[in-house]
C-alpha atoms as a PDB file:
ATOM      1  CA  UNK A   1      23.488  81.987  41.223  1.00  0.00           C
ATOM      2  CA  UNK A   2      19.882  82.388  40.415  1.00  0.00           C
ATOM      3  CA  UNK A   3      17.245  81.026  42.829  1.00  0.00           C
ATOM      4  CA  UNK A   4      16.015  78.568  40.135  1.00  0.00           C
ATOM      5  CA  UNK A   5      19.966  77.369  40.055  1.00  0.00           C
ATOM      6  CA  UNK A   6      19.560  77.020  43.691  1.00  0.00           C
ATOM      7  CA  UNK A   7      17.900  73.655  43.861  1.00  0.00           C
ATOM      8  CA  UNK A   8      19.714  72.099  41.546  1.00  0.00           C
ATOM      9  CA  UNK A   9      22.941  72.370  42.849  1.00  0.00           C
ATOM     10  CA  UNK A  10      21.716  71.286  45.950  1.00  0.00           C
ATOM     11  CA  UNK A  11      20.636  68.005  44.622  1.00  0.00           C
ATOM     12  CA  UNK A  12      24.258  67.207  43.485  1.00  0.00           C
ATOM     13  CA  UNK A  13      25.331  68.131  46.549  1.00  0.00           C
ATOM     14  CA  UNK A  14      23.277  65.776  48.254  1.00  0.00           C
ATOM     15  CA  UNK A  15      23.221  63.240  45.819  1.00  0.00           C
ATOM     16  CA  UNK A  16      27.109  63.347  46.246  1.00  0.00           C
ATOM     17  CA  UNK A  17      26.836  63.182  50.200  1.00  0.00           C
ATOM     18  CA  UNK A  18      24.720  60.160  49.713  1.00  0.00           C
ATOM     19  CA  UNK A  19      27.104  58.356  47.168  1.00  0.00           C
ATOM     20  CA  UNK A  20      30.101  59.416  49.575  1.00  0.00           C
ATOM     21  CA  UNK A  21      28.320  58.052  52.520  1.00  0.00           C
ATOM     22  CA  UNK A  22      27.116  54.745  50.448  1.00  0.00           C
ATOM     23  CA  UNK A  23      30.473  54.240  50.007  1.00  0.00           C
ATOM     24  CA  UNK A  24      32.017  54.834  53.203  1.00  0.00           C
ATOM     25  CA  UNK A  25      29.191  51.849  54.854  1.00  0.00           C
ATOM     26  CA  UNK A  26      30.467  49.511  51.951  1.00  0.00           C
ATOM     27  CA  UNK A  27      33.980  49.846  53.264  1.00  0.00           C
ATOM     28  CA  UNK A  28      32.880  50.180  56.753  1.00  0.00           C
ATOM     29  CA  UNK A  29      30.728  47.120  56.456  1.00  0.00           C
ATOM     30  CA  UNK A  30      33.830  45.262  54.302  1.00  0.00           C
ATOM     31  CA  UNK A  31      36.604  45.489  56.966  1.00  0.00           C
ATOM     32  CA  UNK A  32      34.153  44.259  59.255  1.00  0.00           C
ATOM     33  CA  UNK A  33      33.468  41.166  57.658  1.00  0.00           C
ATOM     34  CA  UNK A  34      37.805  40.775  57.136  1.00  0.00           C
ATOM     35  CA  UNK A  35      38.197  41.529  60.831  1.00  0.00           C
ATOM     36  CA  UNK A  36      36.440  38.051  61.888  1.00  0.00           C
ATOM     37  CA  UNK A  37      37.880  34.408  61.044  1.00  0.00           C
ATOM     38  CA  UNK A  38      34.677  33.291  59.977  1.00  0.00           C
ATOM     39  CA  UNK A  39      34.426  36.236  57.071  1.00  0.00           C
ATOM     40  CA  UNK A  40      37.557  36.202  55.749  1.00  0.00           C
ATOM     41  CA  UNK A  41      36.729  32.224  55.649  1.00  0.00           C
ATOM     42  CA  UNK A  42      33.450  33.198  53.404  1.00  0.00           C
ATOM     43  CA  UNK A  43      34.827  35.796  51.694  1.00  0.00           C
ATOM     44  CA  UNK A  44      37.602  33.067  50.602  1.00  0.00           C
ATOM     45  CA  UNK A  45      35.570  30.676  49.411  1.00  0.00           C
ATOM     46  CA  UNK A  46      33.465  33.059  47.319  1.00  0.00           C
ATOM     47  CA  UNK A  47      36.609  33.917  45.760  1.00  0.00           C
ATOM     48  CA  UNK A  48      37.042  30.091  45.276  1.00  0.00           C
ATOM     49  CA  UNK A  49      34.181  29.524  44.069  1.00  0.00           C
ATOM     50  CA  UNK A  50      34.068  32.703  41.648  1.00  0.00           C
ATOM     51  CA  UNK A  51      37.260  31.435  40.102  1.00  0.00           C
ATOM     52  CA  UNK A  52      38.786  34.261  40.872  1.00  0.00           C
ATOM     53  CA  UNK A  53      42.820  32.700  39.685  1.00  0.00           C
ATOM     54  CA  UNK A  54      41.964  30.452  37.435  1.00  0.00           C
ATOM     55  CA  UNK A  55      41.102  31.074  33.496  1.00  0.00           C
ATOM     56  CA  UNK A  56      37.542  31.813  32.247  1.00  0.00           C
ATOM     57  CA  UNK A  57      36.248  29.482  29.113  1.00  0.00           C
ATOM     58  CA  UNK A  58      32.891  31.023  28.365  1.00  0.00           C
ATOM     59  CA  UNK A  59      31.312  33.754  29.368  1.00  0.00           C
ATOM     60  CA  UNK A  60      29.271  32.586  32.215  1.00  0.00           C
ATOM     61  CA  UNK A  61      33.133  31.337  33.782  1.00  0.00           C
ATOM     62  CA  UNK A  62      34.366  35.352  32.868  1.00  0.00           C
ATOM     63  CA  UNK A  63      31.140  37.122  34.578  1.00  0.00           C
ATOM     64  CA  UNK A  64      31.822  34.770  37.412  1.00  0.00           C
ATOM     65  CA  UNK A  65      35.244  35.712  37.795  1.00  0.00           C
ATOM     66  CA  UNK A  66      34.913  39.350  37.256  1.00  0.00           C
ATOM     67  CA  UNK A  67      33.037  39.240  40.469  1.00  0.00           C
ATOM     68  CA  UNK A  68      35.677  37.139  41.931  1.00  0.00           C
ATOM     69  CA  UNK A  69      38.373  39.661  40.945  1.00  0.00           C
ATOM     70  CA  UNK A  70      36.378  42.699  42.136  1.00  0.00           C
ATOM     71  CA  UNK A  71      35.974  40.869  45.613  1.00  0.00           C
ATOM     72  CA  UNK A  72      39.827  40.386  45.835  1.00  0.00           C
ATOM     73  CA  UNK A  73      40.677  43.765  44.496  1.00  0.00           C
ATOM     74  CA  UNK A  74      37.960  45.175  47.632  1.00  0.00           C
ATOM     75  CA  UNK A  75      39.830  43.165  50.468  1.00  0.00           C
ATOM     76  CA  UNK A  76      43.127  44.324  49.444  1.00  0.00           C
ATOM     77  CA  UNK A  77      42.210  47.669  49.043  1.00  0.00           C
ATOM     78  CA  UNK A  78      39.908  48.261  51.885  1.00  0.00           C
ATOM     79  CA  UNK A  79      41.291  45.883  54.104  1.00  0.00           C
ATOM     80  CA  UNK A  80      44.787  45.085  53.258  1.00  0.00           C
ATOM     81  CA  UNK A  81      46.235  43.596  57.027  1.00  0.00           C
ATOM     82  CA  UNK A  82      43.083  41.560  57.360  1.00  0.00           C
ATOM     83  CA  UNK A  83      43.432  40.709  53.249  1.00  0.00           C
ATOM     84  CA  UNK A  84      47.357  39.434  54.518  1.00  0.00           C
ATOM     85  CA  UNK A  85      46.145  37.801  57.567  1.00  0.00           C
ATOM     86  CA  UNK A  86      43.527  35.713  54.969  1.00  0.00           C
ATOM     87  CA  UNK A  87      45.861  34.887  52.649  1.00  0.00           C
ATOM     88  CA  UNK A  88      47.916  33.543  55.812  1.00  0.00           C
ATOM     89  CA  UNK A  89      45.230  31.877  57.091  1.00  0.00           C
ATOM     90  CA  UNK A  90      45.099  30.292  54.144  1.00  0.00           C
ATOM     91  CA  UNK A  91      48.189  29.231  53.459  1.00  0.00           C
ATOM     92  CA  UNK A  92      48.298  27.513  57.020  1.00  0.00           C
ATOM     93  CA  UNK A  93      45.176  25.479  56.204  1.00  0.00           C
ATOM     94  CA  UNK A  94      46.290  24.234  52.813  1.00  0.00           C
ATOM     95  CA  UNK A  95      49.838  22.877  54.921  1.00  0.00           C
ATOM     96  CA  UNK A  96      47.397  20.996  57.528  1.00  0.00           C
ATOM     97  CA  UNK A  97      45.343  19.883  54.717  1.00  0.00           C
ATOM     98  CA  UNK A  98      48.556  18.213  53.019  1.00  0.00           C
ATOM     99  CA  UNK A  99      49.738  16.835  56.262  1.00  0.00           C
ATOM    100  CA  UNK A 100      46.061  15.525  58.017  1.00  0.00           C
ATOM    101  CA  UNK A 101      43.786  15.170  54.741  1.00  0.00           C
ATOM    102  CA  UNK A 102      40.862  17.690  54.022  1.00  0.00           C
ATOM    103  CA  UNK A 103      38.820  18.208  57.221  1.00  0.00           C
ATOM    104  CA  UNK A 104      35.211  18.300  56.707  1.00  0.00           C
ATOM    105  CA  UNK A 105      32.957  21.045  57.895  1.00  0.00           C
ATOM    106  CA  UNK A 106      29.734  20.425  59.871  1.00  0.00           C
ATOM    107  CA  UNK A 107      28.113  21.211  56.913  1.00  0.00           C
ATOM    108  CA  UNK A 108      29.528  18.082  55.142  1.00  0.00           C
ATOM    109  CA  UNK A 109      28.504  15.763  57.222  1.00  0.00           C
ATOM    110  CA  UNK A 110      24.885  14.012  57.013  1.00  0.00           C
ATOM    111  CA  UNK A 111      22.135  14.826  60.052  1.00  0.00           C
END
């Protein structure tokens, strides 16, 4: 390899490293969002809110739940006990819901 070469291929290298260690805070910084109650909370309602299961009628709806999909696709494969433990989570909310009524958040109700 020529000294001119040289450079070059360290840059890729680098630029590689960087990508590779990018990545690995992403999924560092993902589980330990899942690993609290109150995250996997958010992270459920963004994929509420994104639409993430139900069908997309324009565009704006399918962008929306592209990002939705890509969040649920993340958790289960970057996460996939605390994805489980959500979907639990979630499940046990929706059977108190049926039983007590909706229970509002502090951020429902008025100051």
């Amino acid at each position: 390899m020529s000294d001119v070469e040289r450079p070059n291929q360290v840059a890729k290298v680098s630029q590689k490293q960087r990508q590779r260690d990018a990545r690995a805070q992403h999924e560092a910084d993902v589980r330990a969002v899942l690993a609290t109650p109150e995250g996997r909370r958010v992270w459920w309602r963004l994929l509420e809110r994104t639409g993430t299961w139900s069908r997309a009628y324009t565009e704006r709806d399918n962008g929306r739940r592209d990002v939705g999909v890509e969040l649920l696709e993340e958790a289960q494969l970057i996460s996939p006990t605390e994805y489980v433990r959500m979907v639990a989570e979630q499940l046990v909310e929706v059977k108190r819901a049926a039983v007590t009524g909706p229970q509002k958040s502090e951020a429902d109700t008025p100051a």
